[in-house]
Protein backbone atom coordinates (compact mmCIF):
# COMPACT_ATOMS: atom_id res chain seq x y z
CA UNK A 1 -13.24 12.34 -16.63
CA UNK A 2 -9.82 12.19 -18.39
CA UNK A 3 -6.54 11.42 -15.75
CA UNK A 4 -2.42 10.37 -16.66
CA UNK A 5 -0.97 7.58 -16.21
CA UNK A 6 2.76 7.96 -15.04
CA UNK A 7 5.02 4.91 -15.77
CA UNK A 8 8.70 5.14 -13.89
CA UNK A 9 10.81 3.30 -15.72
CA UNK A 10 14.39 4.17 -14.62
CA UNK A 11 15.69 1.56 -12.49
CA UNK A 12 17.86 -1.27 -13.50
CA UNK A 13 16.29 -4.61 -12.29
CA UNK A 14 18.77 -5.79 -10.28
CA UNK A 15 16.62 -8.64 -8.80
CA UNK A 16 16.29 -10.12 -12.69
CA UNK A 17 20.02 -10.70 -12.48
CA UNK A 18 20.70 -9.32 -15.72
CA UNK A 19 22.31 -6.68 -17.50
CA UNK A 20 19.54 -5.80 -19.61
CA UNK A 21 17.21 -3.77 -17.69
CA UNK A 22 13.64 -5.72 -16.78
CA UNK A 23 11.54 -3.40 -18.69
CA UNK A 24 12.98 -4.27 -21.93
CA UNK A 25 12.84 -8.06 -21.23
CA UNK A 26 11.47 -10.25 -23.58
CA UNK A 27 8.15 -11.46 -23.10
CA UNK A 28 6.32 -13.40 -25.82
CA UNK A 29 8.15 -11.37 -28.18
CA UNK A 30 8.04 -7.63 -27.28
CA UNK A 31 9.66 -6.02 -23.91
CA UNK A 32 8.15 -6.28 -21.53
CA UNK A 33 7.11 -2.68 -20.94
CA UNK A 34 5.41 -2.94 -24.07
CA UNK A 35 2.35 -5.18 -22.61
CA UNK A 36 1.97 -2.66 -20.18
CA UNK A 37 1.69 0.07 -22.20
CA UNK A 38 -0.55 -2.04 -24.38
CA UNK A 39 -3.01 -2.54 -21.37
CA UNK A 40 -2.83 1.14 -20.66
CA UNK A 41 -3.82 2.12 -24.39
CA UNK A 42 -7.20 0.14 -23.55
CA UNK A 43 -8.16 2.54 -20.75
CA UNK A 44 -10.36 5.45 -22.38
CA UNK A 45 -9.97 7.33 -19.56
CA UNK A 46 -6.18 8.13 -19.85
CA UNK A 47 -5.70 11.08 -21.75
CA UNK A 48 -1.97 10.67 -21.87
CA UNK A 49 0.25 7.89 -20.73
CA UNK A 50 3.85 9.33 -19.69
CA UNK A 51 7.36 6.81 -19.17
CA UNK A 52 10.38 8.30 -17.24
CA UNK A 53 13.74 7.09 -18.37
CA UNK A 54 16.91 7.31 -16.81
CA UNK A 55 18.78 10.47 -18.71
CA UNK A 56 21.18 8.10 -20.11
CA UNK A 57 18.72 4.92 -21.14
CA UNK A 58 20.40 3.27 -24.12
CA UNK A 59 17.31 1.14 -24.91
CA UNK A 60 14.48 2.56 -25.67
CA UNK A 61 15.10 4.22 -28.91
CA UNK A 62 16.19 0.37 -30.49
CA UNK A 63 12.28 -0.16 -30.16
CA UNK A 64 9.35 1.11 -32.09
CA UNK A 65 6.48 2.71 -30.30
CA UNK A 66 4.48 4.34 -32.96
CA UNK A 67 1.49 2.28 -31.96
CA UNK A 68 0.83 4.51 -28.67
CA UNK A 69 -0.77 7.45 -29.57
CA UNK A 70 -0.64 8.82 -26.27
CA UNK A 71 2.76 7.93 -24.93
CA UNK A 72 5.10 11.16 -24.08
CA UNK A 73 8.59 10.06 -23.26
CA UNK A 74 10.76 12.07 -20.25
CA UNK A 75 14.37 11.57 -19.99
CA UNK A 76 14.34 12.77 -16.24
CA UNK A 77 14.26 9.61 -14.06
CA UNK A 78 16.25 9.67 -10.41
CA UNK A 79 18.11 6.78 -8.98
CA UNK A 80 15.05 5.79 -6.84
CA UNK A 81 11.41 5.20 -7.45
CA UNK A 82 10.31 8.09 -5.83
CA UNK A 83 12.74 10.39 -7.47
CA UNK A 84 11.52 9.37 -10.65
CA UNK A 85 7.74 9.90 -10.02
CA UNK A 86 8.89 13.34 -8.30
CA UNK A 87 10.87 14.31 -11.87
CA UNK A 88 7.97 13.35 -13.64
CA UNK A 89 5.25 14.96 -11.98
CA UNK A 90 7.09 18.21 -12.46
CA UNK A 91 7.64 17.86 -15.66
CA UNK A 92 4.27 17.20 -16.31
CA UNK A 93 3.40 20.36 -13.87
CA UNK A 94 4.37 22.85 -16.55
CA UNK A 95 1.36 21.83 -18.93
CA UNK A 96 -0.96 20.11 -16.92
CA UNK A 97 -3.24 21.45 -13.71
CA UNK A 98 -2.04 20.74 -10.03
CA UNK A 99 -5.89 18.74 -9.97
CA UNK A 100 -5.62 16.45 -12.64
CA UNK A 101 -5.48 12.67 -11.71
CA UNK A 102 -2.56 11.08 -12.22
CA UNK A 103 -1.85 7.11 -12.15
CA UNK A 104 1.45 6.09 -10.74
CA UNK A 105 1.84 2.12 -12.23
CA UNK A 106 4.96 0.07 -12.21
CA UNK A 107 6.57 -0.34 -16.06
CA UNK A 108 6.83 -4.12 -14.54
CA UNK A 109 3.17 -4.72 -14.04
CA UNK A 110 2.15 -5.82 -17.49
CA UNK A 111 -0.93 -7.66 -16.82
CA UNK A 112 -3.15 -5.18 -15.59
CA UNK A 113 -6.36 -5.32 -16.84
CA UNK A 114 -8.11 -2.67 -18.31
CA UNK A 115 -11.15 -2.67 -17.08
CA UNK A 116 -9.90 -2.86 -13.78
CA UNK A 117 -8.02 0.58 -14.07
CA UNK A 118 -10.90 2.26 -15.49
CA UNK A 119 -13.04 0.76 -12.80
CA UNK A 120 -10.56 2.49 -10.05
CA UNK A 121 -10.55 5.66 -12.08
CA UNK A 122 -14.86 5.79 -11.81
CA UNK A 123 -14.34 5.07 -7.90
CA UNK A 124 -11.63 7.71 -7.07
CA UNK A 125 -13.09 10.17 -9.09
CA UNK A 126 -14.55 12.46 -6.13
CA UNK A 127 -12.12 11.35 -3.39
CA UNK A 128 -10.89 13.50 -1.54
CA UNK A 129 -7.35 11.73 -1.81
CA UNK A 130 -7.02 9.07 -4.16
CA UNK A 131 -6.41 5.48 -3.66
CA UNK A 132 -4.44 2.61 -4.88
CA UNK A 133 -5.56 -0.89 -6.34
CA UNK A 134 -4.81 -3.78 -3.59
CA UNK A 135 -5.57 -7.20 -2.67
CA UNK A 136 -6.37 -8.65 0.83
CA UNK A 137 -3.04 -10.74 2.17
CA UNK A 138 -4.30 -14.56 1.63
CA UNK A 139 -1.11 -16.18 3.51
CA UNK A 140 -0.18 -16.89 6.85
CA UNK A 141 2.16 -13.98 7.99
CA UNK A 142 5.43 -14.84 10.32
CA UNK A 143 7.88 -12.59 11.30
CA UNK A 144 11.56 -13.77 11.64
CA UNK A 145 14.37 -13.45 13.96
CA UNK A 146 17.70 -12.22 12.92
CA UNK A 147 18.48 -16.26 12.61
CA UNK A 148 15.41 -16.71 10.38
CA UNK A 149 13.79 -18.64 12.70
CA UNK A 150 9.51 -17.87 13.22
CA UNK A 151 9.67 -15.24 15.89
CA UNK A 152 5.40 -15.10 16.09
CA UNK A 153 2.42 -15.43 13.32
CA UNK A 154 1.56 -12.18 12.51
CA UNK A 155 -2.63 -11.21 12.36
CA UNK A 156 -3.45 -10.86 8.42
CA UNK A 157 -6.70 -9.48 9.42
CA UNK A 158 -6.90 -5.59 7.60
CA UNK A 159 -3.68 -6.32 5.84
CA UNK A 160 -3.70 -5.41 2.22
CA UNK A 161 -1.17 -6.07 -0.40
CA UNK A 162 -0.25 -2.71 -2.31
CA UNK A 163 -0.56 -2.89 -6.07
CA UNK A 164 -0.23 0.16 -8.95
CA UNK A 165 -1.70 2.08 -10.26
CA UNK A 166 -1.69 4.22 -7.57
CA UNK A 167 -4.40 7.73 -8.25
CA UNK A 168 -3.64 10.56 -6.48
CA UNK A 169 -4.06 14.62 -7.83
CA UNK A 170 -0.48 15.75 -9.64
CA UNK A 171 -0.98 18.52 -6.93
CA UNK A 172 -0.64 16.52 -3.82
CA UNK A 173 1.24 13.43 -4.83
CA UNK A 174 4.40 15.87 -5.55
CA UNK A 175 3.95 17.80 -2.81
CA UNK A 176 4.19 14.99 -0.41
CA UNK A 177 6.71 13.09 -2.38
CA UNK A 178 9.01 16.90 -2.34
CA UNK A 179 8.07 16.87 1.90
CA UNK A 180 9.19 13.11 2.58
CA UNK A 181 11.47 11.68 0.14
CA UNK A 182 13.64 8.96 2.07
CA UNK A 183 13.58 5.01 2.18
CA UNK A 184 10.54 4.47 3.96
CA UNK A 185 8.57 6.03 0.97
CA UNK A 186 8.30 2.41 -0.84
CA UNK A 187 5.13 3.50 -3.37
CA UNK A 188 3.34 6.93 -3.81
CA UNK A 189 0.25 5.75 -1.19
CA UNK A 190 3.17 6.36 1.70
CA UNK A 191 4.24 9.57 0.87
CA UNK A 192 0.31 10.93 1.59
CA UNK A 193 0.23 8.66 4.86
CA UNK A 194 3.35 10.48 6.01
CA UNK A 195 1.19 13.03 5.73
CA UNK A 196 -1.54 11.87 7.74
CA UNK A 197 -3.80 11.36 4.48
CA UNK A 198 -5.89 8.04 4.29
CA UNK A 199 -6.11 6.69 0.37
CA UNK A 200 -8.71 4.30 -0.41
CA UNK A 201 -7.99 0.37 -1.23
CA UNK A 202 -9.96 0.03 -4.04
CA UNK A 203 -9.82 -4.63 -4.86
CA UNK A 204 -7.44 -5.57 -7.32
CA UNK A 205 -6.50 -8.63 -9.07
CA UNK A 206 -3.82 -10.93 -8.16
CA UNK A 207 -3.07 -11.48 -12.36
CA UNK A 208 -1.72 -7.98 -11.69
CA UNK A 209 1.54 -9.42 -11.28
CA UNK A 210 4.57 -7.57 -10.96
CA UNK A 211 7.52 -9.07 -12.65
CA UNK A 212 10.59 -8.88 -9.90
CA UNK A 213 12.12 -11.68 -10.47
CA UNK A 214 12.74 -14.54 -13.45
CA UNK A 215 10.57 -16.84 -12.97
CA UNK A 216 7.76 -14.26 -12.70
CA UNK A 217 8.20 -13.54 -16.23
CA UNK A 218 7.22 -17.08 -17.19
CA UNK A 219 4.40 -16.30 -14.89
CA UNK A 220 3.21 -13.24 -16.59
CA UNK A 221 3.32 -14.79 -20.10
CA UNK A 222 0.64 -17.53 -19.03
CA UNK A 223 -1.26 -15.03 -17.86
CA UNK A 224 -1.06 -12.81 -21.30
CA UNK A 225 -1.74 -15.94 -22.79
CA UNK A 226 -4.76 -17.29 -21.30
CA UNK A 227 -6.30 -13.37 -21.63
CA UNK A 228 -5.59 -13.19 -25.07
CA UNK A 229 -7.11 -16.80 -25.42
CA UNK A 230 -10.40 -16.14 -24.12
CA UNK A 231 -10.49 -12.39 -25.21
């Protein structure tokens, strides 16, 4: 089977402190949304691999991209996450079926492995909604008073830390995106729960890092490294 991967890539990193937006920091040498679309390329699976810019991105076009075959660029990004996937999937609505798998992953995740993706895409493949790569929470959860003081340990027990890409039919995902658009749809997985759909957690990887703030970026390059070492 043959699915899309949908990159939003609008948003201006505000967390990273800087005035260059994240996805075009450096890391070892190339922005960063450059690794991720690297790691993408190496899924056979993914027919086409489709960024969303902000309309008035002044970035991009000082990079080269001829490397990626199968990158389409859209110029239709929102001011939120969600509005960006929502632009994109109806862009890509006017060419492609309402069935086709598509693979919502964060520009800032550039460590995703390969394998791992196509893995997910083998799983999902005759769900009945989709799913998203995740990894079971490994720390001790507390939940704070307004003073920031430990109000009570919370269970961890069934709690999952979300990850992209996140697989879901072009169909369905905008549907429920168009239906519940407002702040407490934080990744595409809880705009089908609002609907009362169930997505599968199909194991990730916690190299699947996602670069939020500086220090992670040092992060991510020592894990690019040591991949590329024993590659």
């Amino acid at each position: 089977m043959s699915a899309i991967a949908l990159l939003p890539a609008a948003g201006s990193g505000s967390r990273m402190g800087g005035a260059l937006p994240k996805q075009y920091l450096d890391l070892l040498g190339k922005p960063l949304i450059w690794h991720t679309l690297h790691a993408l390329h190496a899924v056979p699976e993914l027919a086409r691999i489709v960024v969303v810019l902000s309309p008035d991105d002044g970035w991009w076009d000082g990079y080269d991209w001829q490397s990626f075959a199968r990158l389409t660029v859209l110029r239709c990004g929102g001011d939120s996450r969600a509005a960006s996937v929502l632009g994109g999937l109806q862009a890509l609505a006017m060419s492609e079926p309402g069935n086709s798998w598509v693979l919502v992953h964060d520009a800032a995740r550039p460590c995703v492995d390969p394998a791992l993706v196509s893995g997910m895409i083998a799983q999902l493949a005759e769900h009945p909604v989709g799913g998203i790569l995740a990894v079971p929470v490994a720390d001790t959860l507390k939940l704070a008073d307004a003073a920031r003081h430990i109000d009570h340990t919370h269970p961890r027990d069934q709690l999952w830390q979300a990850q992209t890409p996140q697989m879901f039919r072009l169909a369905d995902l905008a549907g429920a995106l168009e239906a519940g658009m407002g702040p407490d749809i934080t990744d595409e997985a809880s705009a089908l729960e609002k609907l009362g759909q169930s997505p599968a957690l199909v194991m990730g990887s916690p190299w699947n890092l996602k670069v939020t703030y500086p220090q992670d970026l040092q992060l991510a390059a020592l894990i690019l490294q040591a991949r590329n070492t024993t590659a």
